[in-house]
N, C-alpha and C. Protein backbone atom coordinates (compact mmCIF):
# COMPACT_ATOMS: atom_id res chain seq x y z
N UNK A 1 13.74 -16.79 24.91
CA UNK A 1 13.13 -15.57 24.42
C UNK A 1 14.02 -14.92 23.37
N UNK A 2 15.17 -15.03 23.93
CA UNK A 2 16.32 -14.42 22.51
C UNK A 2 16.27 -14.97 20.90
N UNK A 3 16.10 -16.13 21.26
CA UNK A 3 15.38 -16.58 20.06
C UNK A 3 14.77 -16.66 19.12
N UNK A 4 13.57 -16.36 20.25
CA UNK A 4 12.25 -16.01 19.64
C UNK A 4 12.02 -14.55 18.40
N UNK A 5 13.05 -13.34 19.63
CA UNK A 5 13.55 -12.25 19.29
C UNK A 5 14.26 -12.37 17.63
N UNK A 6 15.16 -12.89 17.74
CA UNK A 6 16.27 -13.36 16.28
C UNK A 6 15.19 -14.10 15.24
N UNK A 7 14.00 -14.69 15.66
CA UNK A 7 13.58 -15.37 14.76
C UNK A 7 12.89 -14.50 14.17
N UNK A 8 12.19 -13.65 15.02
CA UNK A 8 11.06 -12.54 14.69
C UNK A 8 11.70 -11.29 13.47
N UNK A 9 13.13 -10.88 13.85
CA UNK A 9 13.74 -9.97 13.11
C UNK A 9 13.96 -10.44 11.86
N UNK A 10 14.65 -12.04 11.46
CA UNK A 10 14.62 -12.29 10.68
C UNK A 10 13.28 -12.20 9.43
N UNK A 11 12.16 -12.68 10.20
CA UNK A 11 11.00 -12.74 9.43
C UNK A 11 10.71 -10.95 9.28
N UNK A 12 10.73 -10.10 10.11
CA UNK A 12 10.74 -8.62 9.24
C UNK A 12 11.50 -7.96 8.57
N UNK A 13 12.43 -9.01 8.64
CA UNK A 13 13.62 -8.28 7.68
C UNK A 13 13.23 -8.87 6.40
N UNK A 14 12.42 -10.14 6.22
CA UNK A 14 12.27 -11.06 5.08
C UNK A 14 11.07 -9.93 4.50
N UNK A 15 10.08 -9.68 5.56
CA UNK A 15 9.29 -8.95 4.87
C UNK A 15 9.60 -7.45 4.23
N UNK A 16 10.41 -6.95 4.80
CA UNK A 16 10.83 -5.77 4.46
C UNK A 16 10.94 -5.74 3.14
N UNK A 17 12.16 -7.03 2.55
CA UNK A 17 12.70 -7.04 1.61
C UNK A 17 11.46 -7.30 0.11
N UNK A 18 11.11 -8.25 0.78
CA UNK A 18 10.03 -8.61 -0.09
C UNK A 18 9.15 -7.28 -0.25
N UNK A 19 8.48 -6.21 0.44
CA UNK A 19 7.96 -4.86 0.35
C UNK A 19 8.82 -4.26 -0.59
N UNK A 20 9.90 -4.04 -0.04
CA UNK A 20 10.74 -3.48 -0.90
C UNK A 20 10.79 -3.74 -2.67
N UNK A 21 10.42 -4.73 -2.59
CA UNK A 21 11.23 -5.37 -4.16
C UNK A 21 9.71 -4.75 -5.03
N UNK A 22 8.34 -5.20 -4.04
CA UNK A 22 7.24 -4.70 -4.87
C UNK A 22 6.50 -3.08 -4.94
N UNK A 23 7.42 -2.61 -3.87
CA UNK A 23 7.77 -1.43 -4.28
C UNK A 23 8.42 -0.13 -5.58
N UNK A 24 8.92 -1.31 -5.97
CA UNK A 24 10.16 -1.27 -6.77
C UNK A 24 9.60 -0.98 -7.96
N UNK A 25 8.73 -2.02 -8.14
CA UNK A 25 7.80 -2.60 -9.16
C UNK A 25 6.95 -1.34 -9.62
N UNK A 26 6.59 -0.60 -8.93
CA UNK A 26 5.27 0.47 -9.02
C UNK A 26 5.83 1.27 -10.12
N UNK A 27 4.89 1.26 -11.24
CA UNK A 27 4.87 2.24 -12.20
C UNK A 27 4.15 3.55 -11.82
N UNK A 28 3.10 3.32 -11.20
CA UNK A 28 1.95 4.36 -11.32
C UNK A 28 1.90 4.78 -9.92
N UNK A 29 2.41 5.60 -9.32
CA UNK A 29 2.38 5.74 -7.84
C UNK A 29 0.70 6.04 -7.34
N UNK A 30 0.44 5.75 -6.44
CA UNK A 30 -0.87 6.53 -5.81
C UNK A 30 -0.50 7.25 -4.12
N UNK A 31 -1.32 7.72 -3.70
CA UNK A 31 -1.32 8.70 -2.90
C UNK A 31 -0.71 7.84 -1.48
N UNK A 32 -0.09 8.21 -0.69
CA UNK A 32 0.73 8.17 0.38
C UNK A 32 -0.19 7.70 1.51
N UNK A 33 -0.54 6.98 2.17
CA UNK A 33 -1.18 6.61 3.78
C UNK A 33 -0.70 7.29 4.37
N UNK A 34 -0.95 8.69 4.79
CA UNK A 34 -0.37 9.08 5.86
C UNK A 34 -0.43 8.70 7.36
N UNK A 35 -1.63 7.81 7.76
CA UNK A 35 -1.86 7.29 9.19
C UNK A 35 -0.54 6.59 9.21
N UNK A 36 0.15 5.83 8.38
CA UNK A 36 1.08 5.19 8.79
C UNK A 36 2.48 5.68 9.22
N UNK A 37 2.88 7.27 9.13
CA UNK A 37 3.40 8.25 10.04
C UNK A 37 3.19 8.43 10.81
N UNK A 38 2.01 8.57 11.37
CA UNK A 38 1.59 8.93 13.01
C UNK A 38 1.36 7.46 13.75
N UNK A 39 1.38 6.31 13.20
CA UNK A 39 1.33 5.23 13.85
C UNK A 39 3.19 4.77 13.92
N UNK A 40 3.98 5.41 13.47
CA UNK A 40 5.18 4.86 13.03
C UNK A 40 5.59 6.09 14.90
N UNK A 41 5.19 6.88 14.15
CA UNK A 41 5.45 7.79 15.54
C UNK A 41 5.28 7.59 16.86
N UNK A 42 4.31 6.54 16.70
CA UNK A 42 3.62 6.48 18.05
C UNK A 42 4.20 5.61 18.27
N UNK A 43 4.75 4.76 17.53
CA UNK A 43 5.95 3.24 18.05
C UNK A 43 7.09 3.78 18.44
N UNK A 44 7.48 4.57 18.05
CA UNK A 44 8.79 5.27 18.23
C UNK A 44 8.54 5.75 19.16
N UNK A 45 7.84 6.26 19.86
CA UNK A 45 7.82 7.25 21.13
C UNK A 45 7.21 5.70 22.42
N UNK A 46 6.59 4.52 21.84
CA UNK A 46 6.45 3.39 22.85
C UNK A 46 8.18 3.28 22.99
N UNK A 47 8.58 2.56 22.04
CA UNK A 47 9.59 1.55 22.04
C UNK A 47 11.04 2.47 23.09
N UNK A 48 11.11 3.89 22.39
CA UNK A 48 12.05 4.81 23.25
C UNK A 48 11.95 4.76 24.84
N UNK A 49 10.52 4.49 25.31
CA UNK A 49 9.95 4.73 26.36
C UNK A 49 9.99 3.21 27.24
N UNK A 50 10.48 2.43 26.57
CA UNK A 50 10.42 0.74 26.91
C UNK A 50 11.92 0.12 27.24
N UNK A 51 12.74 1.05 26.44
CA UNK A 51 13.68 0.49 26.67
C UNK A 51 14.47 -0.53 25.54
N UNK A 52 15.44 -0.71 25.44
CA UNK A 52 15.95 -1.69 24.72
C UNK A 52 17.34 -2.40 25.27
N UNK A 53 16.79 -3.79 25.75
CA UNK A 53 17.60 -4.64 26.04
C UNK A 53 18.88 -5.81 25.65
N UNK A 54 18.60 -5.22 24.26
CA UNK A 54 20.11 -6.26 23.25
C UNK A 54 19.65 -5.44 22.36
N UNK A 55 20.55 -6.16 21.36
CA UNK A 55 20.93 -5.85 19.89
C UNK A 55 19.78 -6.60 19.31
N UNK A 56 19.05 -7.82 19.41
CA UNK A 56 18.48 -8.08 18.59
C UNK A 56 17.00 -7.43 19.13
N UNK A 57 16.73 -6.86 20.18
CA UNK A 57 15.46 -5.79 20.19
C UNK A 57 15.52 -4.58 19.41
N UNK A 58 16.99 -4.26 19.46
CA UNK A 58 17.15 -2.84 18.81
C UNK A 58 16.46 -2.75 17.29
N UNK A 59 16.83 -4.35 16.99
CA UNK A 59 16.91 -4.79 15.41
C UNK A 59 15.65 -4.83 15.10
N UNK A 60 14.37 -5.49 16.18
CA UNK A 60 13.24 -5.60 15.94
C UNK A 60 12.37 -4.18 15.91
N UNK A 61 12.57 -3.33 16.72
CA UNK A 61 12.04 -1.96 16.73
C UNK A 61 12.02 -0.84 15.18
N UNK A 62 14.02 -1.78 14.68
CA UNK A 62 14.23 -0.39 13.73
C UNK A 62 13.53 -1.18 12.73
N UNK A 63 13.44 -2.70 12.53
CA UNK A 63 12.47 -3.43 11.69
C UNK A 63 11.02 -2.80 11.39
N UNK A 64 10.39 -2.50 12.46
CA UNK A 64 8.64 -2.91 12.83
C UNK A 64 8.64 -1.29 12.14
N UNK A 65 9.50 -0.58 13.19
CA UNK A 65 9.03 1.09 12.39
C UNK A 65 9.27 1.12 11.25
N UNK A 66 10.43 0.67 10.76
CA UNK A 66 10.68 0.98 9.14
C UNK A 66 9.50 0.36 8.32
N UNK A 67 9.11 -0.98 8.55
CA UNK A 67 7.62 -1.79 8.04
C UNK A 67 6.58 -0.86 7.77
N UNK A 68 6.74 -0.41 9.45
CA UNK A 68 5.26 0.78 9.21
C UNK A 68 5.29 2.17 8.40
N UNK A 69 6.53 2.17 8.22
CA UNK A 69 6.46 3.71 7.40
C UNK A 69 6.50 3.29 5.48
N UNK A 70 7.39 2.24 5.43
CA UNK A 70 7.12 1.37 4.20
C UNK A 70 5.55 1.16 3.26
N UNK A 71 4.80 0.93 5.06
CA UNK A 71 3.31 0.22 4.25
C UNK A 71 2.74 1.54 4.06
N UNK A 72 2.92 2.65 3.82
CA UNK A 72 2.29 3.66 2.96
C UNK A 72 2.08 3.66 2.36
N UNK A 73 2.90 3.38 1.11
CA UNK A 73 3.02 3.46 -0.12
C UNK A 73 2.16 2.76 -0.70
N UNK A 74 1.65 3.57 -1.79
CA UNK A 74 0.80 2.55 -2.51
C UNK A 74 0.72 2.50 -4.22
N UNK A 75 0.09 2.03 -5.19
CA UNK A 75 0.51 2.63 -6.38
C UNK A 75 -0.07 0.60 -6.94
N UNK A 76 0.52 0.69 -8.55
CA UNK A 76 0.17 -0.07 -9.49
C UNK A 76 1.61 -0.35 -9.92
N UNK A 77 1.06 -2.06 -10.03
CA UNK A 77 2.49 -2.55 -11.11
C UNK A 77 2.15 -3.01 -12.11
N UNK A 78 3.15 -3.78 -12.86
CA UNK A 78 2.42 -4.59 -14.14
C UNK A 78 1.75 -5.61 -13.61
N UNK A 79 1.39 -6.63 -12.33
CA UNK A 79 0.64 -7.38 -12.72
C UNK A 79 -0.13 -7.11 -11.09
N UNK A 80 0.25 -6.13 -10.44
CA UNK A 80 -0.72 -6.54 -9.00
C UNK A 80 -0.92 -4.62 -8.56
N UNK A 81 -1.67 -5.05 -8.13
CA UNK A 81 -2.06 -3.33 -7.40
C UNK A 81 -1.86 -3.68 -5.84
N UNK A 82 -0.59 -2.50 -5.34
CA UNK A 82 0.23 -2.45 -3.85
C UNK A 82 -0.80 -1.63 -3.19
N UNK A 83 -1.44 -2.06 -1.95
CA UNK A 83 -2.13 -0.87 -1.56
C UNK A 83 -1.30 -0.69 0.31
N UNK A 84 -1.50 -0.17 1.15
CA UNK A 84 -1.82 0.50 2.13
C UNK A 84 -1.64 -0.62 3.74
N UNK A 85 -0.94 -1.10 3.80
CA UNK A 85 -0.85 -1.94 5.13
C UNK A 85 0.76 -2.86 5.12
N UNK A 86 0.90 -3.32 6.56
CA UNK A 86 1.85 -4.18 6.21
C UNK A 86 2.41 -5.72 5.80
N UNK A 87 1.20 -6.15 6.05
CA UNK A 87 0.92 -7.55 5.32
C UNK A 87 -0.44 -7.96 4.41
N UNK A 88 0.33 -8.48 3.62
CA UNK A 88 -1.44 -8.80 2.76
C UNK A 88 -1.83 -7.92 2.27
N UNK A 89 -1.09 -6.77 1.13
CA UNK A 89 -0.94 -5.89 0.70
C UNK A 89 -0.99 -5.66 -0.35
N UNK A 90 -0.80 -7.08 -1.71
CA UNK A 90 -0.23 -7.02 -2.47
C UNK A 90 -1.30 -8.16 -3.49
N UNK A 91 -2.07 -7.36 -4.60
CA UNK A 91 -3.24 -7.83 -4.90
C UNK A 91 -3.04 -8.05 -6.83
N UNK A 92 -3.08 -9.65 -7.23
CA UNK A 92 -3.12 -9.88 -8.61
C UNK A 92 -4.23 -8.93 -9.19
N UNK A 93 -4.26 -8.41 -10.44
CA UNK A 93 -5.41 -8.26 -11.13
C UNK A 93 -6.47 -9.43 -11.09
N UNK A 94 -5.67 -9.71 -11.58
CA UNK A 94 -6.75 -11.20 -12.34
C UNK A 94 -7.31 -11.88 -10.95
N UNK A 95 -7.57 -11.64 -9.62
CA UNK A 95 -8.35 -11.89 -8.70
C UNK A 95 -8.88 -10.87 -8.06
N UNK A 96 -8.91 -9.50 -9.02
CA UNK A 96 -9.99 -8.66 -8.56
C UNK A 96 -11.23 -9.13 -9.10
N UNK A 97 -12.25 -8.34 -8.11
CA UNK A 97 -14.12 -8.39 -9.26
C UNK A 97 -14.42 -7.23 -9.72
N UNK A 98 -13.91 -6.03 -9.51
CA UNK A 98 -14.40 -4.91 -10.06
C UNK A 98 -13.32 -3.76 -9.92
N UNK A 99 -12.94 -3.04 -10.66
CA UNK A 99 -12.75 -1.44 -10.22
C UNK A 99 -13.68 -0.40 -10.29
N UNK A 100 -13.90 0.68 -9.35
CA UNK A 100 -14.43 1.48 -9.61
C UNK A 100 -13.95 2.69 -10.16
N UNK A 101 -14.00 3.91 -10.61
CA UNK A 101 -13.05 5.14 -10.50
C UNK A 101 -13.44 6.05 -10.31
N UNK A 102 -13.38 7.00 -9.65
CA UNK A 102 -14.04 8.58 -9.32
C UNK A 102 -13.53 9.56 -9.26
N UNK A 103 -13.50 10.31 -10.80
CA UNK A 103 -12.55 11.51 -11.02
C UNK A 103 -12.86 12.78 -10.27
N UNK A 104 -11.92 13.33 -9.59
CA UNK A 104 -12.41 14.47 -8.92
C UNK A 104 -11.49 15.61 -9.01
N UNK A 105 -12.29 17.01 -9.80
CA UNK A 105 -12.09 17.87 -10.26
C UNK A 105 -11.09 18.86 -8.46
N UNK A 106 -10.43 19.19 -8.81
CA UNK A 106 -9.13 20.04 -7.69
C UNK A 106 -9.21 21.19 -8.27
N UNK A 107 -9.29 22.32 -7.05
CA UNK A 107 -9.08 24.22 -7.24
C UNK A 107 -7.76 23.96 -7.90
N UNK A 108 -7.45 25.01 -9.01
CA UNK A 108 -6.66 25.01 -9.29
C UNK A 108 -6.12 23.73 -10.99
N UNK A 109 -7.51 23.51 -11.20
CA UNK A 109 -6.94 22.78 -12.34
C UNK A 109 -6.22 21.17 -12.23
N UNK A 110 -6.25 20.73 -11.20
CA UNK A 110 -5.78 19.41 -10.99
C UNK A 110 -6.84 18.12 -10.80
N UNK A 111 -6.17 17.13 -11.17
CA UNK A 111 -7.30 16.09 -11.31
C UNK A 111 -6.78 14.88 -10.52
N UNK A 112 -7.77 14.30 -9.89
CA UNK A 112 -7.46 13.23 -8.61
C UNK A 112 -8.61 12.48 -8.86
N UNK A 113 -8.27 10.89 -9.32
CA UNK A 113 -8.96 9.86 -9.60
C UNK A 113 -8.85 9.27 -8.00
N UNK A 114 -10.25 8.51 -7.44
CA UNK A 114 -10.17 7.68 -6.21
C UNK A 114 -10.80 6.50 -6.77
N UNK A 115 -10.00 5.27 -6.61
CA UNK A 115 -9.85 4.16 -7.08
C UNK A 115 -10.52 2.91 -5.88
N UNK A 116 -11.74 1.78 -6.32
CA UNK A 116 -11.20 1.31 -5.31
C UNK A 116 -11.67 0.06 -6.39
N UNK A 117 -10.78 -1.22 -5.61
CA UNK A 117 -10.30 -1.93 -6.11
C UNK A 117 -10.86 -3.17 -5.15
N UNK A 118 -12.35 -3.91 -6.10
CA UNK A 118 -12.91 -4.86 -5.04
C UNK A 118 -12.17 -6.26 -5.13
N UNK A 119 -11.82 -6.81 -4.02
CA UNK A 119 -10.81 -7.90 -3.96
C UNK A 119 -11.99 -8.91 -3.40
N UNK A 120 -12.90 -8.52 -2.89
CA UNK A 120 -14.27 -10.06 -2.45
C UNK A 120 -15.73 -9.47 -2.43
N UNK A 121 -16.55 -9.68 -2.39
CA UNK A 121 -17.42 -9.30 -2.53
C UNK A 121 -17.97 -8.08 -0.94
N UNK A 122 -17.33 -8.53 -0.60
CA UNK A 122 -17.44 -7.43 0.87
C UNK A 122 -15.61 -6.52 1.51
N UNK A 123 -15.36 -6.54 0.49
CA UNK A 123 -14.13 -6.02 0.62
C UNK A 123 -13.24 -5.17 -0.75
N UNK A 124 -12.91 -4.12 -0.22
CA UNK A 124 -12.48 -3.73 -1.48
C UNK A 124 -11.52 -2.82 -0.66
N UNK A 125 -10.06 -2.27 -1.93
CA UNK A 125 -9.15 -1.19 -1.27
C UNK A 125 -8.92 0.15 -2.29
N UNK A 126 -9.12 1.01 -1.29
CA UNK A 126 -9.06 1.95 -2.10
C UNK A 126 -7.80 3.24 -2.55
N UNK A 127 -7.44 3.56 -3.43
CA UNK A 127 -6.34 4.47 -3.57
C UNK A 127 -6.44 5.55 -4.55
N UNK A 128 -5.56 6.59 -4.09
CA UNK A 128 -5.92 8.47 -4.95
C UNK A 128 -4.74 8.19 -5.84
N UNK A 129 -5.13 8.85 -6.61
CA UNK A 129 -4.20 8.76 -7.71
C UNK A 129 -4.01 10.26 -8.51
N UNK A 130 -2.90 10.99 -8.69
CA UNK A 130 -3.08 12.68 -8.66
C UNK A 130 -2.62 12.34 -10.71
N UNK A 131 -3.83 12.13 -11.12
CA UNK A 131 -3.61 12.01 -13.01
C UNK A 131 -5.09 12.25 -13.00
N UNK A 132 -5.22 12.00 -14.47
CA UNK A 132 -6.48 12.24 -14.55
C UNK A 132 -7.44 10.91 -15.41
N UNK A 133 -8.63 10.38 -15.50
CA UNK A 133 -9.55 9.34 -15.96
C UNK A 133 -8.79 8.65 -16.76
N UNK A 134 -8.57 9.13 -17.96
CA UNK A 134 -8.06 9.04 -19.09
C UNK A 134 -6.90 8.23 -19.01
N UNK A 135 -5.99 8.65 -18.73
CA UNK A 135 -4.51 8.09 -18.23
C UNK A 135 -4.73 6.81 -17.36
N UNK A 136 -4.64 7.16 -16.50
CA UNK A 136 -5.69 5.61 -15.62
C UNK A 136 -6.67 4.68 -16.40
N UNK A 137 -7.05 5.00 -17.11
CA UNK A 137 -8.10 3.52 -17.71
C UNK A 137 -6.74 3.46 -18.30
N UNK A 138 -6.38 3.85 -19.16
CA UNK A 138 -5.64 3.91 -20.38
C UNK A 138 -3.78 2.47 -19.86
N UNK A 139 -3.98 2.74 -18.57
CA UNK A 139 -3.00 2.40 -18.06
C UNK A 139 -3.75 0.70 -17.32
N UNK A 140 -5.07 0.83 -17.13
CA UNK A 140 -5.35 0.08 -16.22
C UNK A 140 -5.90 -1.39 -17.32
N UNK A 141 -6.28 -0.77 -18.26
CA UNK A 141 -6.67 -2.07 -19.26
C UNK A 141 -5.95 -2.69 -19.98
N UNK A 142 -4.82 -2.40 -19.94
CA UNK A 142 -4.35 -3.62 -20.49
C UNK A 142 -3.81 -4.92 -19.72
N UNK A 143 -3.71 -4.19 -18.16
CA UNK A 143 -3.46 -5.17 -17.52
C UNK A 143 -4.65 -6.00 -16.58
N UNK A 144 -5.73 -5.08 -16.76
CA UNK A 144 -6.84 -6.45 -16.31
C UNK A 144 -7.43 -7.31 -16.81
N UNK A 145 -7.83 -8.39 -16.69
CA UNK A 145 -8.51 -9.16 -17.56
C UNK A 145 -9.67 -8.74 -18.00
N UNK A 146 -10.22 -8.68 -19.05
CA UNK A 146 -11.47 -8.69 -19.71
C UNK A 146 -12.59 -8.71 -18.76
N UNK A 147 -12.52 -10.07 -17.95
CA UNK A 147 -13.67 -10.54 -16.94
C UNK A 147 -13.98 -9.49 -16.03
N UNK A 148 -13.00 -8.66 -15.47
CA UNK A 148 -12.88 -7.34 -14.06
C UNK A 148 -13.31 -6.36 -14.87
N UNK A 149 -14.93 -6.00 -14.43
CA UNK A 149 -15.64 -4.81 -15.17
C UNK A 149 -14.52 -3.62 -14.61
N UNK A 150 -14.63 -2.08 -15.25
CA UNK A 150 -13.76 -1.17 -14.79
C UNK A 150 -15.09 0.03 -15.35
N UNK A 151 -15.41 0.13 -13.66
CA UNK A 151 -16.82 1.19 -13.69
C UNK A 151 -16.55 2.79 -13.72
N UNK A 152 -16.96 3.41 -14.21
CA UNK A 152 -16.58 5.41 -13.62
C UNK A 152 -17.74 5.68 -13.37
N UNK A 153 -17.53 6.56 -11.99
CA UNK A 153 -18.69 7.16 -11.45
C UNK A 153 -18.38 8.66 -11.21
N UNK A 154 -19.82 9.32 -11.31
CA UNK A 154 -19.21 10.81 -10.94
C UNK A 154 -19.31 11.31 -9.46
N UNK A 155 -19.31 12.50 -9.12
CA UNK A 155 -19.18 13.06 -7.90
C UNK A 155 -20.33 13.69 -8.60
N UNK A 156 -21.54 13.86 -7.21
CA UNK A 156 -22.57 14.85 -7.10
C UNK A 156 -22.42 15.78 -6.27
């Protein structure tokens, strides 16, 4: 089982890193997952409550929470859009089918585009983005291909 343990840390530490690096990457931030705080919380208050029996559990716990507070983040790079989870997160342009965009007017003069970004024909991810239409296409076409229509819709 210790093993198993050491093998497991290794592979979230691999992933971490790898999160990390495409993290890194993000030019264009988008809006924060916050569920993944209150799910980070709720591990933290299991794992405290469970106990920890070596060093390499300790390692797996501070792994898994840090993962989960990591996969918040979301945002745009030059060639892939990062969205919202902890694996399988991390999406080329050029194998999207569509964007949509939906600018939405904020009290106070602020502007919040909601983005979603279809990756299959029954699946798509979506992310807020606190800029406004303009800036966002402006940012988003040069890096999609031609083929990935890029739709705007309004709010009724």
């Amino acid at each position: 089982m210790s093993l198993f343990i050491v093998l497991l840390d290794i592979a979230l530490l691999s992933l971490g890193v790898y999160n990390l690096y495409w993290q890194g990457q993000i030019d264009l931030r988008g809006g924060y997952a916050t569920f993944q705080l209150i799910l980070a919380g709720f591990f933290i208050v299991w794992f405290l409550t469970s106990g920890a029996a070596s060093l390499s559990v300790i390692i797996f716990y501070a792994a898994f929470i840090t993962l989960t507070v990591m996969a918040g983040t979301t945002g745009l790079t030059q060639t892939r859009v990062v969205a919202a989870g902890i694996v399988n997160r991390m999406f080329p342009y050029a194998k999207l089918t569509g964007i949509s965009l939906t600018p939405v007017s904020l009290p106070g003069g602020r502007e919040l585009v909601v983005a979603a970004f279809g990756i299959s024909a029954h699946r798509a991810v979506r992310l807020t983005f606190k800029t406004d239409l303009q800036s966002l296409v402006n940012t988003l076409r040069p890096r999609v291909p031609a083929s990935v229509p890029i739709t705007v819709q309004q709010v009724q």
